[in-house]
Protein backbone atom coordinates (compact mmCIF):
# COMPACT_ATOMS: atom_id res chain seq x y z
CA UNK A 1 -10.27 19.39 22.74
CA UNK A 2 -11.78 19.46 25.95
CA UNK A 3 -11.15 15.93 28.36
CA UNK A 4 -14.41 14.36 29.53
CA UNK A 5 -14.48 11.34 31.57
CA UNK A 6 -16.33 8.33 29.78
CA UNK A 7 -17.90 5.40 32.30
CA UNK A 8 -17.48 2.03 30.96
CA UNK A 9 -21.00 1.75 29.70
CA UNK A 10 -19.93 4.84 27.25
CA UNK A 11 -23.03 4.15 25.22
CA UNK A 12 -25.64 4.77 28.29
CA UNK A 13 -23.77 8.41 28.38
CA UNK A 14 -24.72 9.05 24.39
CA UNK A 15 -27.69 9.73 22.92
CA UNK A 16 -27.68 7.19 19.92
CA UNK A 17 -29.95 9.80 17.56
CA UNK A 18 -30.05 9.09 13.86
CA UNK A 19 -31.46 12.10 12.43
CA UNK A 20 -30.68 15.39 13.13
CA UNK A 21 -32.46 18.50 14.89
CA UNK A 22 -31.98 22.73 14.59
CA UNK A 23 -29.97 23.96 12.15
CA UNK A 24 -29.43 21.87 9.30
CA UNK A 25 -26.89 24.07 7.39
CA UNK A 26 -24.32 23.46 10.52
CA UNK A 27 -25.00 19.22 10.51
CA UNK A 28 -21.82 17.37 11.15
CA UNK A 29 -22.30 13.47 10.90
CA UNK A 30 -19.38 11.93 13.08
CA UNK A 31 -18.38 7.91 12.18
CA UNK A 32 -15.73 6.32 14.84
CA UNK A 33 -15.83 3.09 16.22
CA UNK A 34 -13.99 4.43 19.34
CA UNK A 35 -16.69 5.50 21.26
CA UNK A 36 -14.92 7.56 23.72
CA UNK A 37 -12.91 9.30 21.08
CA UNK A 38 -16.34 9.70 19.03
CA UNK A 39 -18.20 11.43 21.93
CA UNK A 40 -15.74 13.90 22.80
CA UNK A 41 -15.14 14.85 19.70
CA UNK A 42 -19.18 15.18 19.17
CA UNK A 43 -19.47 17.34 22.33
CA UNK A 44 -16.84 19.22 21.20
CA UNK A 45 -17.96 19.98 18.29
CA UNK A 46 -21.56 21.02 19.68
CA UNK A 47 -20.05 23.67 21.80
CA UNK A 48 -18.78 25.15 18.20
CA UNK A 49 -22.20 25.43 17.14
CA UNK A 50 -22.21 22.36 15.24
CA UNK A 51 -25.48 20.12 15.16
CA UNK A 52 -24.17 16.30 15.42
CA UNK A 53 -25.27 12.73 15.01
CA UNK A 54 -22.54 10.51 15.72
CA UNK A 55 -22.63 6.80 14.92
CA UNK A 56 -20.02 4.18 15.72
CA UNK A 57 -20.45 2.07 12.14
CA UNK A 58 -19.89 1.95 8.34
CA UNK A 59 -23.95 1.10 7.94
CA UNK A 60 -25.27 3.48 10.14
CA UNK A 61 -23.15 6.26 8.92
CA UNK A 62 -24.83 4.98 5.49
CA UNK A 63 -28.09 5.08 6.62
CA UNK A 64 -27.89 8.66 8.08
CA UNK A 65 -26.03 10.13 5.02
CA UNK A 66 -28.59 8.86 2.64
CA UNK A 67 -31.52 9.85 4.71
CA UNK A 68 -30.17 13.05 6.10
CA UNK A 69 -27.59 13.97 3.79
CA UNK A 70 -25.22 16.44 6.32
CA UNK A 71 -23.42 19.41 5.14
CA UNK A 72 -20.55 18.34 7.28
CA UNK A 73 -18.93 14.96 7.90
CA UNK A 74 -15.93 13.70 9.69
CA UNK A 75 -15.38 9.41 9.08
CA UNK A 76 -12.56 7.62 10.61
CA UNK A 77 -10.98 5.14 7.42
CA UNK A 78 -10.74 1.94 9.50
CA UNK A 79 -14.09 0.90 11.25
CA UNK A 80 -14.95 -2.69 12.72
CA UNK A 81 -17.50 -3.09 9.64
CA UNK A 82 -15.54 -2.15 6.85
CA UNK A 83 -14.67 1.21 5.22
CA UNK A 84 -15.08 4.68 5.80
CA UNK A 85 -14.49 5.45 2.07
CA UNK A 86 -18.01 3.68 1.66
CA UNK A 87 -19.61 6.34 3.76
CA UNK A 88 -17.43 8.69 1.96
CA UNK A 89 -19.07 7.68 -1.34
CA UNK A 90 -22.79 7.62 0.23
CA UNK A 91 -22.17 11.21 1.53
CA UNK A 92 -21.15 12.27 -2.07
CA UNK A 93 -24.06 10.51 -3.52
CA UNK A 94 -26.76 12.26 -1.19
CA UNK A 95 -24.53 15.99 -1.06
CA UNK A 96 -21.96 16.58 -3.67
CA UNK A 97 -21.21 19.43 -1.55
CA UNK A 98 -21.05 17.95 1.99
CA UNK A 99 -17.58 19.17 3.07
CA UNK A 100 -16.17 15.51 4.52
CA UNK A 101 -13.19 15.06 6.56
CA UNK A 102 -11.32 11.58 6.90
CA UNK A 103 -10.07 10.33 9.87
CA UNK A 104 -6.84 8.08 9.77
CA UNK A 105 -4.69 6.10 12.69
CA UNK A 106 -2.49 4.92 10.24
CA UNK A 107 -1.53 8.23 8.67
CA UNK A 108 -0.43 7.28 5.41
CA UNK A 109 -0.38 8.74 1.94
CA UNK A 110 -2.26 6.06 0.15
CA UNK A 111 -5.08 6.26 2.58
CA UNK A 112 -5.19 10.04 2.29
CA UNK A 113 -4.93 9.68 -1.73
CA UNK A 114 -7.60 7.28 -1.33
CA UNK A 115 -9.54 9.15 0.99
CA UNK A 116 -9.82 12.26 -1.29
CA UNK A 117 -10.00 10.51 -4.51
CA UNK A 118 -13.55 9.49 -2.83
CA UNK A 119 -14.64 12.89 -2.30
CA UNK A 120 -12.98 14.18 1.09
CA UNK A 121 -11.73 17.25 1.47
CA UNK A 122 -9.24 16.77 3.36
CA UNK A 123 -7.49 14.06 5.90
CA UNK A 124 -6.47 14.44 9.82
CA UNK A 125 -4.49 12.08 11.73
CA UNK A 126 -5.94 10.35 14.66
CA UNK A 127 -6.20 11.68 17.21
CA UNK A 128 -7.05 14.84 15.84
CA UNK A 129 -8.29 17.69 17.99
CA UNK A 130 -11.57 19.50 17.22
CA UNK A 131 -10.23 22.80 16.34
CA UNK A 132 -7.88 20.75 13.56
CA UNK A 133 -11.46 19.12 12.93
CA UNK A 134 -13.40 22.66 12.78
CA UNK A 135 -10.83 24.02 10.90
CA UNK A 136 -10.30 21.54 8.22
CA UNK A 137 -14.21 21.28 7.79
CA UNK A 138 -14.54 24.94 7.33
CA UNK A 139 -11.88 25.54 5.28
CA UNK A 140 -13.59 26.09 1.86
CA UNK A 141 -12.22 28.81 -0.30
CA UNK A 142 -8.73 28.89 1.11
CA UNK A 143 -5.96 28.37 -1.86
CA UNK A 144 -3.49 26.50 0.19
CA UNK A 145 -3.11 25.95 4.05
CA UNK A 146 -0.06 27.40 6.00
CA UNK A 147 3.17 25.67 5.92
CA UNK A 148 3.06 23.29 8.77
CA UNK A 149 5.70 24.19 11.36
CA UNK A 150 7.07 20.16 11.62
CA UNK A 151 6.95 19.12 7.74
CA UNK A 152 7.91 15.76 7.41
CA UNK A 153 11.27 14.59 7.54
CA UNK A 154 13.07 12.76 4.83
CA UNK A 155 12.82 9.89 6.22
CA UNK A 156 9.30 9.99 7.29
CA UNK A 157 8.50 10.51 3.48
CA UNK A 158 10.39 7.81 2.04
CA UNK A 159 8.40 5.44 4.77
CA UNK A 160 5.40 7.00 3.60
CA UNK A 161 6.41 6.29 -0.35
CA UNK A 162 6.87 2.70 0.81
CA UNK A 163 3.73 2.05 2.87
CA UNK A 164 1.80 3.62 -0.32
CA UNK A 165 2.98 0.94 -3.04
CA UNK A 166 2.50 -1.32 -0.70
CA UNK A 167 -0.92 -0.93 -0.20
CA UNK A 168 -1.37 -0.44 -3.90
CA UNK A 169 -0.07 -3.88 -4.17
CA UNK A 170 -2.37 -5.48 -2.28
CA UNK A 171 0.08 -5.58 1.00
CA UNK A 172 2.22 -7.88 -1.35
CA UNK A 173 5.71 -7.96 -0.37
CA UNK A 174 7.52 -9.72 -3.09
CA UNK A 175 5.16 -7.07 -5.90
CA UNK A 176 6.11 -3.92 -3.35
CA UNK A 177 10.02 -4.93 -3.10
CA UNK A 178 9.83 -5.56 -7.19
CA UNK A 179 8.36 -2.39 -8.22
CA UNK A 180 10.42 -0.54 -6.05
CA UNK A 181 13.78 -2.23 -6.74
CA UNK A 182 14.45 -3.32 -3.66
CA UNK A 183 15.71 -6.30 -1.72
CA UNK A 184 12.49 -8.53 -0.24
CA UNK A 185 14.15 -8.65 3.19
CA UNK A 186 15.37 -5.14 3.20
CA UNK A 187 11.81 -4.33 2.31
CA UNK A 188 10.31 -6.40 5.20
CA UNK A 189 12.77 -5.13 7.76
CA UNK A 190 11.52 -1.85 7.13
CA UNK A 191 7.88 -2.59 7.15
CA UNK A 192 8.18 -4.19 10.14
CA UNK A 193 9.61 -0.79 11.59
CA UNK A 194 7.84 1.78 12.79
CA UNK A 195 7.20 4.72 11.27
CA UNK A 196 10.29 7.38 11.93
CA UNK A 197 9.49 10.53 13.78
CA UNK A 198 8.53 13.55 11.86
């Protein structure tokens, strides 16, 4: 992804447009509350022939999908109004066969499980470039993608196992260290870790 410089009054630089313009079978709705993140990636996108309206909110992402209804989407999980999965769920209402990609800092397997089981076709990690964008958004047809060349480690995907039942438990740590048959302190010393490397 291409760097562009973003002045501190980032939303003077981009056009706030709600509906979109041109080609219609190339529209790409972008939701991310970080707005220098989100306008990158939408110029980036634009120079790969994508027609974009990106919007920094949970209710304007909404209110485009329901009144546009894009073929493409890409929706970060966490915004500062609530859920991506609920724009997720709009987009599915207005396009069963919008072709939505989900957006995730936290980069774990319960927000990914969660994040399809809405209707996305697949998940990126933030930040995610726009060619891992283009090419998760496009795709459609493939059986299986490549092996990726770092899979994650063992240890990566035992975190991972953790961080899901605990978010299935409501971030509960006496439920989480129960169903997993674990010690509560040995459970909260590794939540409080970060996550391992690979």
């Amino acid at each position: 992804m291409e760097n562009s410089t973003v002045s501190d009054d980032s939303t003077a630089t981009e056009s706030v447009k709600l509906t979109f313009t041109g080609d219609v079978t190339r529209s790409l709705l972008i939701v991310d509350d970080d707005a220098p993140f989100r306008i990158r990636l939408a110029r980036a996108m634009e120079k790969r022939g994508f027609n974009v309206v990106a919007v920094e909110s949970v209710q304007l992402g909404i209110e485009v999908a329901q009144e546009s209804a894009p073929a493409f989407a890409v929706v970060d999980l966490r915004l500062a109004d609530g859920s991506g999965l609920d724009v997720v769920k709009a987009l599915r209402d207005a396009r069963p066969d919008a072709r939505i990609v989900m957006l995730t800092g936290y980069g774990n397997i319960a927000t990914a499980v969660a994040a399809v089981k809405a209707g996305a076709v697949d998940y990126l990690p933030k930040p995610a470039d726009a060619d891992a964008v283009e090419s998760a958004l496009l795709a459609d047809g493939r059986p299986l993608p490549a092996p990726p060349e770092n899979p994650m480690s063992a240890d990566r995907v035992r975190w991972e196992h953790i961080q899901r039942v605990f978010e299935q438990c409501d971030r509960n740590v006496s439920e989480t260290a129960r169903r997993l048959k674990m010690h509560r302190r040995t459970l909260q010393r590794i939540l409080n870790k970060h996550a391992p490397r690979g």
